[in-house]
N, C-alpha and C. Protein backbone atom coordinates (compact mmCIF):
# COMPACT_ATOMS: atom_id res chain seq x y z
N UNK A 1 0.82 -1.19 0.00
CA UNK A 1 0.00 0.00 0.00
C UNK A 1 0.87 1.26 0.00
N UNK A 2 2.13 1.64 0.70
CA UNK A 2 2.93 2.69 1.09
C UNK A 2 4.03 1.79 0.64
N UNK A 3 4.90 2.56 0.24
CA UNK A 3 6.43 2.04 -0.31
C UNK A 3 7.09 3.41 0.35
N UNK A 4 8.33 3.08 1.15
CA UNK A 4 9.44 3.88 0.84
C UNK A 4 9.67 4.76 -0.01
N UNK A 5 9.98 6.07 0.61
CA UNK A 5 10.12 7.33 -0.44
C UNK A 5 9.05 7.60 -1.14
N UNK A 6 7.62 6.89 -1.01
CA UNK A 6 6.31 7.92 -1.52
C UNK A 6 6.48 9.04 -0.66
N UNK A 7 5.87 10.55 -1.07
CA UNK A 7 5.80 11.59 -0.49
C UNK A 7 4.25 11.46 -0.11
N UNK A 8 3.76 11.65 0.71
CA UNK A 8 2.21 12.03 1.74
C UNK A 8 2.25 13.48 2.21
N UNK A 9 1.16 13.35 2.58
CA UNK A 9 0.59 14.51 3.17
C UNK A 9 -0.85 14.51 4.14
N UNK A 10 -1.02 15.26 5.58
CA UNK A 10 -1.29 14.26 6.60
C UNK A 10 -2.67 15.16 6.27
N UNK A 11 -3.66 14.52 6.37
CA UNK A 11 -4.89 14.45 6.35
C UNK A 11 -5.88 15.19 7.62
N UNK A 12 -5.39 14.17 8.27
CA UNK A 12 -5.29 14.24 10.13
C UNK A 12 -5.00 13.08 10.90
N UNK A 13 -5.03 13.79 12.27
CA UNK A 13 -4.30 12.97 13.33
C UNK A 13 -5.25 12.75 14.66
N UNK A 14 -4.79 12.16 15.37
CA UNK A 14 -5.95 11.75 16.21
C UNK A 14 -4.90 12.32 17.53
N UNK A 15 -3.78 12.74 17.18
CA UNK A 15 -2.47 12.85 18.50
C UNK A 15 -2.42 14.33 18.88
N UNK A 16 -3.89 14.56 19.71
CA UNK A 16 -3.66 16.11 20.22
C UNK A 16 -2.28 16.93 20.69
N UNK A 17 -0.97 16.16 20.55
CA UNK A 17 0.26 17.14 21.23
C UNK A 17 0.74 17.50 20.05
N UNK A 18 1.12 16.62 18.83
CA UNK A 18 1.48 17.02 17.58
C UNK A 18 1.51 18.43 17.20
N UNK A 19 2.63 18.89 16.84
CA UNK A 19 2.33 20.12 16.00
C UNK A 19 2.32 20.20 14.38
N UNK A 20 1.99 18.91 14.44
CA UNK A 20 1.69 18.76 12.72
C UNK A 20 0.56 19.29 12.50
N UNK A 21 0.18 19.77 11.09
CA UNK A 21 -1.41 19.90 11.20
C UNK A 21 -1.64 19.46 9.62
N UNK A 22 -2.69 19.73 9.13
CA UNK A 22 -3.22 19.21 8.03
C UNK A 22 -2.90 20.13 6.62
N UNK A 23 -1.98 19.17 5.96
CA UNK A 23 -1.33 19.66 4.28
C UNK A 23 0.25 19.52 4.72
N UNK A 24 0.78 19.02 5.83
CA UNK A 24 1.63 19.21 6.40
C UNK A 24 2.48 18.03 5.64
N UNK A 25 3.37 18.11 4.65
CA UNK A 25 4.47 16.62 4.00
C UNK A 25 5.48 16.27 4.25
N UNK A 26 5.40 14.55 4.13
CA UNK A 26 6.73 14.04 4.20
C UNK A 26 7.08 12.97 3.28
N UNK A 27 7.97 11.78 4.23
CA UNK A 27 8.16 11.18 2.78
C UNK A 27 8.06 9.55 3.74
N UNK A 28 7.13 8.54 3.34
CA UNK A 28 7.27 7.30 3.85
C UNK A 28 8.81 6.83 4.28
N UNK A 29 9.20 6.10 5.31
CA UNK A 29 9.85 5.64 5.87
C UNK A 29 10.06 4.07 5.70
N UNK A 30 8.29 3.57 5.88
CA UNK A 30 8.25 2.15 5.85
C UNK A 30 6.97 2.37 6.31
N UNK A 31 6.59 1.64 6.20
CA UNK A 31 4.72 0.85 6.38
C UNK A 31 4.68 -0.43 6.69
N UNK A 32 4.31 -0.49 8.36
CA UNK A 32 4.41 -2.48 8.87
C UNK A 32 2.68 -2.60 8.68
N UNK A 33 2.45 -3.21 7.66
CA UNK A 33 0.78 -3.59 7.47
C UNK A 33 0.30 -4.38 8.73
N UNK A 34 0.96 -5.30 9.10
CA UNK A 34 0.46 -5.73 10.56
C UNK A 34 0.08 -4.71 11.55
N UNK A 35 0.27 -3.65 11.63
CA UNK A 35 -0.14 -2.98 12.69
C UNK A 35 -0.52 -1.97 12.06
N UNK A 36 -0.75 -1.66 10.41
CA UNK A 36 -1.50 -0.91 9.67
C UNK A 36 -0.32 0.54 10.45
N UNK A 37 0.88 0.97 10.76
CA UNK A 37 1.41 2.08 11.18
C UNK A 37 2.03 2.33 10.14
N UNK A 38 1.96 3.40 10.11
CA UNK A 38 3.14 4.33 8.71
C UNK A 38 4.47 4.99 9.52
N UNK A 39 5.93 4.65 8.87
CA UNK A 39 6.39 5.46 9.40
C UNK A 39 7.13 6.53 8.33
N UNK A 40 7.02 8.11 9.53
CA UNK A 40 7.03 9.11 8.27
C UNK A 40 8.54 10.15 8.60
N UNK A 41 9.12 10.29 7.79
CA UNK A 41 10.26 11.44 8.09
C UNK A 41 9.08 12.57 7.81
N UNK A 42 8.83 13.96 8.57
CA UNK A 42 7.77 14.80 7.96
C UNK A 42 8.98 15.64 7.58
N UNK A 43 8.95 16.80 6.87
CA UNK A 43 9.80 18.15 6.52
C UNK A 43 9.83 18.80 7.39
N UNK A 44 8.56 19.16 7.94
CA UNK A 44 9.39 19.58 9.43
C UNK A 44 10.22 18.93 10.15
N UNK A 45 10.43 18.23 10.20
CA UNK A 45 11.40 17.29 11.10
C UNK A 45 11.18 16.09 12.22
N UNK A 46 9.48 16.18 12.13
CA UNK A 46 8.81 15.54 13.03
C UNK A 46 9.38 13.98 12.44
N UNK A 47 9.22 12.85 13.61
CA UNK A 47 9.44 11.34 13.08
C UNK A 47 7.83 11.09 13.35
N UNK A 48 7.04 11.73 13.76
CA UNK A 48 5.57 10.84 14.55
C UNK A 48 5.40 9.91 13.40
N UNK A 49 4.79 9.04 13.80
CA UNK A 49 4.66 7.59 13.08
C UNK A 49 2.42 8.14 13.11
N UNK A 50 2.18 7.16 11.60
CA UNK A 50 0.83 7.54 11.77
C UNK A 50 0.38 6.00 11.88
N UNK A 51 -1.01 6.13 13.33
CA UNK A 51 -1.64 4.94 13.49
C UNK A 51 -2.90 4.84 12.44
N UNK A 52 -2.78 4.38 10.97
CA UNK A 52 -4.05 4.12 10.28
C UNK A 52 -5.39 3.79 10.63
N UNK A 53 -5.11 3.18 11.66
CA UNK A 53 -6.11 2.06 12.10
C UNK A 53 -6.92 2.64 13.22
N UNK A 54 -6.25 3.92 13.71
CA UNK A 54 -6.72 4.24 14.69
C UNK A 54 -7.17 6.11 14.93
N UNK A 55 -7.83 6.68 13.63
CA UNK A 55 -8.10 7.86 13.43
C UNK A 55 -7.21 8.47 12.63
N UNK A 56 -5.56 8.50 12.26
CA UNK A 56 -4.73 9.05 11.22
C UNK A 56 -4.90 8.61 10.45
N UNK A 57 -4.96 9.65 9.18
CA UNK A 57 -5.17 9.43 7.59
C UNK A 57 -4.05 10.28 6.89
N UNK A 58 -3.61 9.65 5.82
CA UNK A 58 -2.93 10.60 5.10
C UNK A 58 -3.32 10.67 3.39
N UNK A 59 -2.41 11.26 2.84
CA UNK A 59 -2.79 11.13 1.26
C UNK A 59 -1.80 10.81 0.33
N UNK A 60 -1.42 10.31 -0.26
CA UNK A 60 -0.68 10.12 -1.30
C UNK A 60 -0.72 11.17 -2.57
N UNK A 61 0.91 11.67 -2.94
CA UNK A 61 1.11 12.92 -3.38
C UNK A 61 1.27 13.15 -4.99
N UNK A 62 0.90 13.49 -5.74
CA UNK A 62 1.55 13.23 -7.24
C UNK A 62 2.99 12.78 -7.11
């Protein structure tokens, strides 16, 4: 579903401390489908990892 080095862009988050917010991009890390988690380098610099499964959505970028 997510490959390495797709670029995203976060949708939303379910992680009220985050200072990410929505249109905010990065670039896949890795995606463990067992636990449906994305992990994301963002451009800001954030590592937060997104829980799919559990209110985070993102988008896939041209």
């Amino acid at each position: 579903m997510y490959a390495a080095g797709q670029r995203i862009a976060l949708v939303a988050t379910a992680d009220p401390h985050t200072h990410l917010r929505p249109g905010d991009e990065g670039t896949v890390r890795r995606y463990d489908a067992d636990l449906d988690k994305l992990y994301v380098r963002w451009d800001s610099g954030s590592r937060l990892s997104m829980l799919l499964g559990e209110g985070d959505s993102v988008r896939l970028l041209p």
